[in-house]
C-alpha atoms as a PDB file:
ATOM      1  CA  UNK A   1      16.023   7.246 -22.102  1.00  0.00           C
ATOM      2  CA  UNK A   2      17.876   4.593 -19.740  1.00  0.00           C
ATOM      3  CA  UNK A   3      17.967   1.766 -17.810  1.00  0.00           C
ATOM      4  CA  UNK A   4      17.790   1.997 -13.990  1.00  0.00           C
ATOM      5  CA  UNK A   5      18.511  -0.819 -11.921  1.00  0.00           C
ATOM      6  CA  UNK A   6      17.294   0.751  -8.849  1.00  0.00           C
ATOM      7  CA  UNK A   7      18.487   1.218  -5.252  1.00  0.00           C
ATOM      8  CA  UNK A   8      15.388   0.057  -4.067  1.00  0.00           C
ATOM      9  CA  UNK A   9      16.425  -3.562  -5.741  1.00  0.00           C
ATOM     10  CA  UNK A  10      20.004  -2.946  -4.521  1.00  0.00           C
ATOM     11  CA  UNK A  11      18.429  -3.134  -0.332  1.00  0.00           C
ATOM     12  CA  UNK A  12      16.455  -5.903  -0.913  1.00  0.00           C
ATOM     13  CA  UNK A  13      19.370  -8.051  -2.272  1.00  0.00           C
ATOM     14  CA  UNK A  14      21.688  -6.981   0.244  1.00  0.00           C
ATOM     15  CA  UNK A  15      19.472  -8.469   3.294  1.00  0.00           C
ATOM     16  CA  UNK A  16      19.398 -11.714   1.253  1.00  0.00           C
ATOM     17  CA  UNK A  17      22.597 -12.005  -0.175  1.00  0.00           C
ATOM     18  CA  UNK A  18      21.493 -13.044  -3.414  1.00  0.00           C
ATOM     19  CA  UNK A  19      23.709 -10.653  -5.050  1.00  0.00           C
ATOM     20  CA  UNK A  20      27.135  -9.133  -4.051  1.00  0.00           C
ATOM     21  CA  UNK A  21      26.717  -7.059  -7.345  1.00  0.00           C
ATOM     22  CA  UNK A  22      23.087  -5.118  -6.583  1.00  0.00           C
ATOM     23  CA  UNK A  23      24.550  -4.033  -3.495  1.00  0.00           C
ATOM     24  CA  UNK A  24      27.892  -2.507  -4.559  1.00  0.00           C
ATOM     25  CA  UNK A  25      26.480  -0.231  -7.522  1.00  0.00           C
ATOM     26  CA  UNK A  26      23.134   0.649  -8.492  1.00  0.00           C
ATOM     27  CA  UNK A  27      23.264   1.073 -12.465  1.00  0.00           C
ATOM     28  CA  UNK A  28      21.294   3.962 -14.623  1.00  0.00           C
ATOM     29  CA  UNK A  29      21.945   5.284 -18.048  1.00  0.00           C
ATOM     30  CA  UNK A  30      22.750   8.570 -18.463  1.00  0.00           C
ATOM     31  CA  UNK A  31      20.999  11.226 -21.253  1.00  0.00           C
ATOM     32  CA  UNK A  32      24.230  10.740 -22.989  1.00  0.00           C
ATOM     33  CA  UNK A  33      23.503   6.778 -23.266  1.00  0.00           C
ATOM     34  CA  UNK A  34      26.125   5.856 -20.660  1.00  0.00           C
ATOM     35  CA  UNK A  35      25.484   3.950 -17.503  1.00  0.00           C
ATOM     36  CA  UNK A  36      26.800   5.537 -14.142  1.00  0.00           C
ATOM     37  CA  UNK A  37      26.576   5.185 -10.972  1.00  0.00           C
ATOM     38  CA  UNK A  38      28.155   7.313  -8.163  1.00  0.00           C
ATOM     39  CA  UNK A  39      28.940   5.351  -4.857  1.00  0.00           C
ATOM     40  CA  UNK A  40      32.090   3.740  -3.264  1.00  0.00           C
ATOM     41  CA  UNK A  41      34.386   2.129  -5.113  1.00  0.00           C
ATOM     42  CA  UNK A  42      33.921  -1.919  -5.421  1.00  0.00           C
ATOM     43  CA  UNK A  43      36.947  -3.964  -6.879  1.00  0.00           C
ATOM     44  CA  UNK A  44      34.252  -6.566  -7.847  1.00  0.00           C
ATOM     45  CA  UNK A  45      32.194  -4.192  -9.662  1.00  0.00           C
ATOM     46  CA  UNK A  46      35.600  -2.576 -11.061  1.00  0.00           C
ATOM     47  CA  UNK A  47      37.332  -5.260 -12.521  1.00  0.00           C
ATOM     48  CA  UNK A  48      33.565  -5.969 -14.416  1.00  0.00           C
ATOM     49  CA  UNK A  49      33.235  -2.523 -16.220  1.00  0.00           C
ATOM     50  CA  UNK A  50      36.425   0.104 -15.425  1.00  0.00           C
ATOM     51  CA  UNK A  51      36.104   3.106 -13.422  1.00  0.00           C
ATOM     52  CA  UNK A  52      36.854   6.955 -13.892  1.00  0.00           C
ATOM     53  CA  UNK A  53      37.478   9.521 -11.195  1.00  0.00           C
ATOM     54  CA  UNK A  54      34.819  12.575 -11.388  1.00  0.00           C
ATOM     55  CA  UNK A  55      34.740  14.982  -8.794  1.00  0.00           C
ATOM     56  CA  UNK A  56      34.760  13.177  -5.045  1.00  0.00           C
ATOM     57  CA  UNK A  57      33.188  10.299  -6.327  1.00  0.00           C
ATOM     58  CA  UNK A  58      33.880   7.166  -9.132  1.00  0.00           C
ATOM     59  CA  UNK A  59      31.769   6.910 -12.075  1.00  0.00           C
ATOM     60  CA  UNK A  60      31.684   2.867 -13.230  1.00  0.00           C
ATOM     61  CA  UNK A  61      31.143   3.126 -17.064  1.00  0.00           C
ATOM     62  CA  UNK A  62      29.128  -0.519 -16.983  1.00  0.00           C
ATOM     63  CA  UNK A  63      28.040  -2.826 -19.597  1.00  0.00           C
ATOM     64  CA  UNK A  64      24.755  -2.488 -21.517  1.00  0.00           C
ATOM     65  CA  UNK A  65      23.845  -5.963 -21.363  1.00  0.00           C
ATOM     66  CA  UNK A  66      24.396  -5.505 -17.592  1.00  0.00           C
ATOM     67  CA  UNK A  67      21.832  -3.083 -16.887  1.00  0.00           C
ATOM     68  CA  UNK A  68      19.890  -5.331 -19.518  1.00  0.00           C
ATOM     69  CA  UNK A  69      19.381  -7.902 -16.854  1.00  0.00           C
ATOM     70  CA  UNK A  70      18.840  -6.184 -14.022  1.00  0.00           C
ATOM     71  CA  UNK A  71      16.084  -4.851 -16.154  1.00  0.00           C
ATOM     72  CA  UNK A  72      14.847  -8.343 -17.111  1.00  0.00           C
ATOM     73  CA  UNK A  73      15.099  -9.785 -13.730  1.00  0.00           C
ATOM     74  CA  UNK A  74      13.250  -6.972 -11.916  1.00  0.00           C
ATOM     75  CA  UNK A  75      10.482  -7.394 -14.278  1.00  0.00           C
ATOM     76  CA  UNK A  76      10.385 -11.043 -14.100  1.00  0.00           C
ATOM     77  CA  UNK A  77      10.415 -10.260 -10.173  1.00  0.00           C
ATOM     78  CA  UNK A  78       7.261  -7.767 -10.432  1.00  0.00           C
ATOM     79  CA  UNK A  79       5.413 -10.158 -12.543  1.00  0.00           C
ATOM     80  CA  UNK A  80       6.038 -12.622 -10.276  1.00  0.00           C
ATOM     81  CA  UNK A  81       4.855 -11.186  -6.879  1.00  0.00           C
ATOM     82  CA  UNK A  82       2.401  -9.038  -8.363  1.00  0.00           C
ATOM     83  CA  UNK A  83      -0.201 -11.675 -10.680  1.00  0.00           C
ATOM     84  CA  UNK A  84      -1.344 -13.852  -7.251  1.00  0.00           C
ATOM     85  CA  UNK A  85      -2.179 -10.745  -4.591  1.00  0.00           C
ATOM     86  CA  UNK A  86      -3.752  -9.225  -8.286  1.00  0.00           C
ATOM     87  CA  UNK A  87      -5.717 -12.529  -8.509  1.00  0.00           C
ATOM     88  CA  UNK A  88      -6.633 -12.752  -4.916  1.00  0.00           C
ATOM     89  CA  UNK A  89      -8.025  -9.028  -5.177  1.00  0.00           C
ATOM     90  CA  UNK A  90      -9.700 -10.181  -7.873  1.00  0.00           C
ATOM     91  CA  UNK A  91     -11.523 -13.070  -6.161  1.00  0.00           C
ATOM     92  CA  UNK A  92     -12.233 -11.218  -3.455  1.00  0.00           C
ATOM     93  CA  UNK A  93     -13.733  -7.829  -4.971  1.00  0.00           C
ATOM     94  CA  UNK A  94     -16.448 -10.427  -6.492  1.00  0.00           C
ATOM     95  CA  UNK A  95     -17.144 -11.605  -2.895  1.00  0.00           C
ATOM     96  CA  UNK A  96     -17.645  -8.103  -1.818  1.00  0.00           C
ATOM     97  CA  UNK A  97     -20.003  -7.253  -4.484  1.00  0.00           C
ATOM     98  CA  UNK A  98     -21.883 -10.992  -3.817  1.00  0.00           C
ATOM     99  CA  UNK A  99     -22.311  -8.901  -0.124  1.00  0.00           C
ATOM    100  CA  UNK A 100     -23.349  -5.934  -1.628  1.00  0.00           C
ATOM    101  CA  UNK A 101     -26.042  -7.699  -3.075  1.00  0.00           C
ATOM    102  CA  UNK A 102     -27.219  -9.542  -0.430  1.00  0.00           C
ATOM    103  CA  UNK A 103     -30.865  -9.134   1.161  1.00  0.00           C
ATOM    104  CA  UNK A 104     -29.184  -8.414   4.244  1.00  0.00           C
ATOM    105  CA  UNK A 105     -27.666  -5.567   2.841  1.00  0.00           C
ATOM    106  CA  UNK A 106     -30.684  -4.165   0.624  1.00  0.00           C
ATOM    107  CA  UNK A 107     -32.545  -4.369   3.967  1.00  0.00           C
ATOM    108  CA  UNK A 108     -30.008  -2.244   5.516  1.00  0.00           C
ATOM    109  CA  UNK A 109     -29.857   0.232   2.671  1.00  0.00           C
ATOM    110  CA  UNK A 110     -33.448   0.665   2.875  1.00  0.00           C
ATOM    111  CA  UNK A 111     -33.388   1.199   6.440  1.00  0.00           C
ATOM    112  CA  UNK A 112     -30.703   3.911   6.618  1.00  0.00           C
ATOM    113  CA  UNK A 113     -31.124   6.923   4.143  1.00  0.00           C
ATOM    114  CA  UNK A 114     -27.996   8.104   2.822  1.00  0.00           C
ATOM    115  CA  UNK A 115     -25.905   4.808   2.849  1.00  0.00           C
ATOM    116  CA  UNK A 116     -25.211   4.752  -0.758  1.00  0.00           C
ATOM    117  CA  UNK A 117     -24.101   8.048  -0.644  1.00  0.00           C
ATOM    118  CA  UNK A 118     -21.672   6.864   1.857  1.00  0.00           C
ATOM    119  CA  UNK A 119     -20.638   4.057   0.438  1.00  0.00           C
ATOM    120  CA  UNK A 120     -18.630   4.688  -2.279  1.00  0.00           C
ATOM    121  CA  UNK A 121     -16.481   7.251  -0.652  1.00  0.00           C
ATOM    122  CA  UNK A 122     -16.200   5.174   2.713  1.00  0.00           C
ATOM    123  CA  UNK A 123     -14.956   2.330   0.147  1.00  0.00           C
ATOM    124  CA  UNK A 124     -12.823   4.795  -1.580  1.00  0.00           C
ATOM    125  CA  UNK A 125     -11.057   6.426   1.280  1.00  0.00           C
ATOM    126  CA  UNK A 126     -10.087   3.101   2.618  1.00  0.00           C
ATOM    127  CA  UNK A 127      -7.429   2.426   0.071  1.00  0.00           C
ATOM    128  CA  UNK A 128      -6.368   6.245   0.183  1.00  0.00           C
ATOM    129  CA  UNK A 129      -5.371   6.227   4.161  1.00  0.00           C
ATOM    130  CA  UNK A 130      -4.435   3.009   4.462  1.00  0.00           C
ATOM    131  CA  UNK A 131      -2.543   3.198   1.154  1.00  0.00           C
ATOM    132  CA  UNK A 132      -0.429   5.626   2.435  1.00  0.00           C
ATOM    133  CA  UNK A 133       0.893   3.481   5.399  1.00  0.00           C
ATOM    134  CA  UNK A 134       1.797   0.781   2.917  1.00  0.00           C
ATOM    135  CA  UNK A 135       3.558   3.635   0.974  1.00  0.00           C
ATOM    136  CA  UNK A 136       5.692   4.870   4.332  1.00  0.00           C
ATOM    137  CA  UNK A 137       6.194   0.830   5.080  1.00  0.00           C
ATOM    138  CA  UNK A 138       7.907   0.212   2.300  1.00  0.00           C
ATOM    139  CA  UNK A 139      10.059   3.127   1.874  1.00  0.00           C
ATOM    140  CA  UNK A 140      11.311   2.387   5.500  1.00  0.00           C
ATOM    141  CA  UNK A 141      11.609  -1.160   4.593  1.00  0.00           C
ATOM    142  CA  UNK A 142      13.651  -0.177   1.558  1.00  0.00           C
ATOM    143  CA  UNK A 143      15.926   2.253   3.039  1.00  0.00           C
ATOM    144  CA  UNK A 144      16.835   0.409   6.404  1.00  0.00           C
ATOM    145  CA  UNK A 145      14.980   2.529   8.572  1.00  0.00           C
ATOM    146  CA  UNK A 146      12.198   0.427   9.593  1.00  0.00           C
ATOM    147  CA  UNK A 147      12.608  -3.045  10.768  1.00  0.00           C
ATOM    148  CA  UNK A 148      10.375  -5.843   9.284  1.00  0.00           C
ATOM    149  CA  UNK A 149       9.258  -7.128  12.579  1.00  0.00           C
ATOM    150  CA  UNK A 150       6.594  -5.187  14.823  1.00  0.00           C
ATOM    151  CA  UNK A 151       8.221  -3.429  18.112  1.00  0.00           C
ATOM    152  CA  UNK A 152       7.628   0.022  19.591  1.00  0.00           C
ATOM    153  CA  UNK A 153       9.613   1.711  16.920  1.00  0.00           C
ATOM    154  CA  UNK A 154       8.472   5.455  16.459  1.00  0.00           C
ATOM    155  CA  UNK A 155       8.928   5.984  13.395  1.00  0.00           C
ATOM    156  CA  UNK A 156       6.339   3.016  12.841  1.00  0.00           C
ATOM    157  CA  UNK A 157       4.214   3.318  15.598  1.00  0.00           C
ATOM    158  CA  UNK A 158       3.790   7.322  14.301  1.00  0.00           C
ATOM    159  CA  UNK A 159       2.722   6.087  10.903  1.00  0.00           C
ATOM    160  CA  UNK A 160       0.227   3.330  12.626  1.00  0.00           C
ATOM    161  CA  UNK A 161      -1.608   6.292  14.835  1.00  0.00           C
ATOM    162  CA  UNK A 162      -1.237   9.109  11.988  1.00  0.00           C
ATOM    163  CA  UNK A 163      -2.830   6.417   9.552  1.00  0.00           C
ATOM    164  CA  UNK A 164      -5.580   5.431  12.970  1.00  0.00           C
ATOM    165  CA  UNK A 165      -6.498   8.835  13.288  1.00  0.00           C
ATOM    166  CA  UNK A 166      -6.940  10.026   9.579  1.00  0.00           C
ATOM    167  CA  UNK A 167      -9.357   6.860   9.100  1.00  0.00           C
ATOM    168  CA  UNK A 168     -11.330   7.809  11.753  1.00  0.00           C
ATOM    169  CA  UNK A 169     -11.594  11.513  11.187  1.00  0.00           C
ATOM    170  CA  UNK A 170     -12.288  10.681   7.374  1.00  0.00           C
ATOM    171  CA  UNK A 171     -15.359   8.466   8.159  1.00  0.00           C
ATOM    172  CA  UNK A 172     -16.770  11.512  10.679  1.00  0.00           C
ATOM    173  CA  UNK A 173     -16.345  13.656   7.376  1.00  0.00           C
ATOM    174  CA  UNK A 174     -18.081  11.055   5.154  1.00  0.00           C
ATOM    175  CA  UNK A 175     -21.084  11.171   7.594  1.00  0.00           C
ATOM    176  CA  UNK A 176     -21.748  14.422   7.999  1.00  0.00           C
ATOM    177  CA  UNK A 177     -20.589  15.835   4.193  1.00  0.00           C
ATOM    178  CA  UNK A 178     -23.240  12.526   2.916  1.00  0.00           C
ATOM    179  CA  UNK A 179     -25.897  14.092   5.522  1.00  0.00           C
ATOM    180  CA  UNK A 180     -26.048  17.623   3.948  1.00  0.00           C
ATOM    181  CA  UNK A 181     -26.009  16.158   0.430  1.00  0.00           C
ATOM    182  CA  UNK A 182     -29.801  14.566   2.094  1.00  0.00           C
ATOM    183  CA  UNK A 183     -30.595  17.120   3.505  1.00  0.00           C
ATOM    184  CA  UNK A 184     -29.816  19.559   0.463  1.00  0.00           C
ATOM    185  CA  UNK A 185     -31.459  17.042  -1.246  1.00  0.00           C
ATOM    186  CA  UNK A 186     -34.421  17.160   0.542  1.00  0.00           C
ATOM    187  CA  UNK A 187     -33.838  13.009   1.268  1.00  0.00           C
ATOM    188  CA  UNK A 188     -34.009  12.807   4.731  1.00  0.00           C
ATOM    189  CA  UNK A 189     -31.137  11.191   6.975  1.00  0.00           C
ATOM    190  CA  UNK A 190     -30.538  11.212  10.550  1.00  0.00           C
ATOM    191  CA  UNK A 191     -26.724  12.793  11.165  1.00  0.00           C
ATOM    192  CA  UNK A 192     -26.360  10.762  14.504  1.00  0.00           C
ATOM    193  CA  UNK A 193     -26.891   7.568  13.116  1.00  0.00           C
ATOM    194  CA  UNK A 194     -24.593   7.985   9.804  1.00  0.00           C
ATOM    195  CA  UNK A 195     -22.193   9.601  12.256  1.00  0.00           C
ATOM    196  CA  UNK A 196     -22.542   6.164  14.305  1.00  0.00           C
ATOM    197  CA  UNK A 197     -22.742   3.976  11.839  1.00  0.00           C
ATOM    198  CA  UNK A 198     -19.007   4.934  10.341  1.00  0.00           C
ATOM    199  CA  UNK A 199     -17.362   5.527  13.267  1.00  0.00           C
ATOM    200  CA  UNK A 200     -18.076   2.028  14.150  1.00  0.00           C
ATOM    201  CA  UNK A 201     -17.429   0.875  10.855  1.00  0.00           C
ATOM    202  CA  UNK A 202     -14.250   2.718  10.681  1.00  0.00           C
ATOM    203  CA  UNK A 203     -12.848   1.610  13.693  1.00  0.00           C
ATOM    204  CA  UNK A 204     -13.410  -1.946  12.656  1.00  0.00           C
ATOM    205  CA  UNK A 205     -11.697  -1.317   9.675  1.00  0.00           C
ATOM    206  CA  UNK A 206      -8.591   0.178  11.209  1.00  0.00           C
ATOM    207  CA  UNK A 207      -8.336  -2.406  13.252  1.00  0.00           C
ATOM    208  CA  UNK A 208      -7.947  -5.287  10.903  1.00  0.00           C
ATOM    209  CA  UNK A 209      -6.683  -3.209   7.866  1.00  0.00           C
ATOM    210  CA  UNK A 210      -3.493  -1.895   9.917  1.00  0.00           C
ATOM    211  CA  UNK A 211      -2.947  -5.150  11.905  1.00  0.00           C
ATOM    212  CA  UNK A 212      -3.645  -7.185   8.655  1.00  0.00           C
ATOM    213  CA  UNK A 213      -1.583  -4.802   6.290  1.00  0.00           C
ATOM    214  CA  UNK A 214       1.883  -4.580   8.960  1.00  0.00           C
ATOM    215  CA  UNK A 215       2.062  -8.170   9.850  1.00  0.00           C
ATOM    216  CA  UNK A 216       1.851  -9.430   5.655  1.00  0.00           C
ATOM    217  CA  UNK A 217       3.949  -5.985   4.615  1.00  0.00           C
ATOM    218  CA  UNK A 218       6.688  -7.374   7.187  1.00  0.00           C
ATOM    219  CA  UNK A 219       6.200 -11.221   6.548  1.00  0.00           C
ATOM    220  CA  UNK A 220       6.844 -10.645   3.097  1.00  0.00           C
ATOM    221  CA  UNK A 221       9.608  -8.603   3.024  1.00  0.00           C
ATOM    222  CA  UNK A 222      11.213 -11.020   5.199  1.00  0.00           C
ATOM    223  CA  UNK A 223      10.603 -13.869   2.601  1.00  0.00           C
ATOM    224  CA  UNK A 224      12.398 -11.947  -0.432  1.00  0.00           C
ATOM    225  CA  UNK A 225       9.130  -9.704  -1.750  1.00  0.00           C
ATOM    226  CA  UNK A 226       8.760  -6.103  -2.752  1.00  0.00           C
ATOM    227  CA  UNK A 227       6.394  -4.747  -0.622  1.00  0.00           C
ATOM    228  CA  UNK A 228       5.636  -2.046  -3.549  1.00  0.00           C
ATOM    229  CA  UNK A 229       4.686  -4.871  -5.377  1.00  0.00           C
ATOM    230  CA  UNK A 230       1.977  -6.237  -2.361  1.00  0.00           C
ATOM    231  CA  UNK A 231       0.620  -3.517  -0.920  1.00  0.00           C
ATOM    232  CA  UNK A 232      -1.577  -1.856  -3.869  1.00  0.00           C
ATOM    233  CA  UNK A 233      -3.701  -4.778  -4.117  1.00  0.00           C
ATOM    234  CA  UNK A 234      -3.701  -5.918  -0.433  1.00  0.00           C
ATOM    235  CA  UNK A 235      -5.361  -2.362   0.358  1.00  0.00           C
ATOM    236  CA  UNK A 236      -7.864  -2.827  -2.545  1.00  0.00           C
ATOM    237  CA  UNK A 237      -9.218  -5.829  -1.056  1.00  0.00           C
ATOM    238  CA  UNK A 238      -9.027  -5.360   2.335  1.00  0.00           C
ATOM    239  CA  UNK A 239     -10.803  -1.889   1.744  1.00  0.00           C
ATOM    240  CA  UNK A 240     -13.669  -3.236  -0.529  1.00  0.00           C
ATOM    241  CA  UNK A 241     -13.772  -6.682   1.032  1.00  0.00           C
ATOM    242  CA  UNK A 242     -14.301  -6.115   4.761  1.00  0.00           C
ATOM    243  CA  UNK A 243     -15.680  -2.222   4.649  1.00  0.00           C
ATOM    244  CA  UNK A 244     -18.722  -3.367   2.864  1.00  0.00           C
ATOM    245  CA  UNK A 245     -18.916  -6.278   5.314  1.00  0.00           C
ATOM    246  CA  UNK A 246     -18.392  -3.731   8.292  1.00  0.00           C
ATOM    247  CA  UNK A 247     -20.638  -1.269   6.904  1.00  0.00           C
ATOM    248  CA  UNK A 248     -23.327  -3.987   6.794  1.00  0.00           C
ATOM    249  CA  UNK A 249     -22.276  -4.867  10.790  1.00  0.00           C
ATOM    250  CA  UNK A 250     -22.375  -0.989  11.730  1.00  0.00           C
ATOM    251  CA  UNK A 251     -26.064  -0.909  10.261  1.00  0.00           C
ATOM    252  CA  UNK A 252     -27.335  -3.603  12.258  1.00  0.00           C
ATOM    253  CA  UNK A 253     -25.382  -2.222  15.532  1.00  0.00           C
ATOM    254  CA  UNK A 254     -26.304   1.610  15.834  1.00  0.00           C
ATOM    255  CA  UNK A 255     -30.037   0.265  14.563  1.00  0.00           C
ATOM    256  CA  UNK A 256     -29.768  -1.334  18.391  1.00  0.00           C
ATOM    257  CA  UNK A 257     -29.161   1.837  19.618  1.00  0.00           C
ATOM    258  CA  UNK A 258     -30.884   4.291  17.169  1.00  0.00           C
END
């Protein structure tokens, strides 16, 4: 198989103009073992590795060691961005489970039947909705059709409410599906109160997790990072970190009420 110095790459070079290479020709290796790459002609890129006409378009024949360092450099690049957010989410998952732990919390899960059935899949579906956004964040960042600054865009303010309204409707679900599994069970549960208790915790979580999750996704795309590389573990620990402390919050809350 090949080397692919991808386009992805290519975009984020071009808005820093740390490359006048990456953004004339993004390099892969054919199943024949030669690299091509079908765009525009470049006179940089030709007088570097020789060009052939095929069809409407140029195939550049490039060097091996070429695609080589691309290779080495993106790697370097992943390494790079990926090991501190990695450590952070690292730190920060053994806060959450220091929470978890707490007496506060035991009290809570005593109080409320059914909270560690919720838990898990509250903690769970965090990353999953949330994930997504990052996903559709950085694919606009990366193809030029989402600008790393927060306006009234609607391509991004679509992807903010679609990613709102999925949290929201998947912590109603989590209440009531972990209120038949009591009441199948035969452990009790009150379905207002679980229904109360994520909505609240939900919402809290939406809050900071898309306001928290745009303005770093955008800051560091502006300062040179992949946001593929950032938004994996900024979800994990946002998700695990601050739903079990909302969770814990949304307990003590509804109890007012309930």
């Amino acid at each position: 198989m090949g080397i692919r110095a991808s386009t992805r790459r290519s975009t984020t070079r071009a808005i820093h103009g740390k490359s006048s290479l990456s953004v004339s020709v993004a390099v892969s290796v054919s199943p024949v073992g030669r690299s091509w790459a079908n765009f525009a002609p470049s006179s940089s890129i030709r007088s570097l590795t020789g060009d052939t006409r095929y069809g409407d378009g140029w195939i550049y024949t490039a060097d091996r060691e070429l695609a080589d360092m691309f290779e080495r450099e993106s790697a370097l690049d992943i390494y790079r961005q990926s090991i501190p957010v990695i450590l952070v989410s690292l730190v920060a998952g053994l806060f959450a489970g220091t929470i978890l732990g707490s007496e506060a919390m035991r009290d809570g899960i005593e109080s409320v039947p059914g909270i560690l059935v919720l838990l898990p899949a509250f903690l769970a579906t965090r990353g999953g909705v949330y994930g997504s956004l990052g996903a559709r964040l950085s694919s606009g960042l990366h193809q030029g059709v989402i600008e790393p600054r927060i306006t009234t865009d609607r391509r991004l303010s679509n992807a903010v409410i679609a990613s709102f309204v999925n949290g929201m409707v998947v912590s109603v679900f989590i209440a009531v599906a972990a209120f038949f599994v009591l009441w199948i069970t035969g452990g009790g549960g009150n379905l207002l109160q679980l229904v109360g208790i994520m909505v609240v915790a939900g919402l809290l979580s939406a809050i900071l997790m898309l306001s928290v999750l745009v303005t770093v996704v955008f800051i560091g795309y502006r300062r040179g990072l992949d946001p593929d590389n950032i938004v994996g573990p900024l979800v994990t620990t946002l998700g695990d970190v601050f739903g079990v402390v909302f969770l814990l919050i949304a307990i003590y809350f509804v109890g007012l009420f309930l």
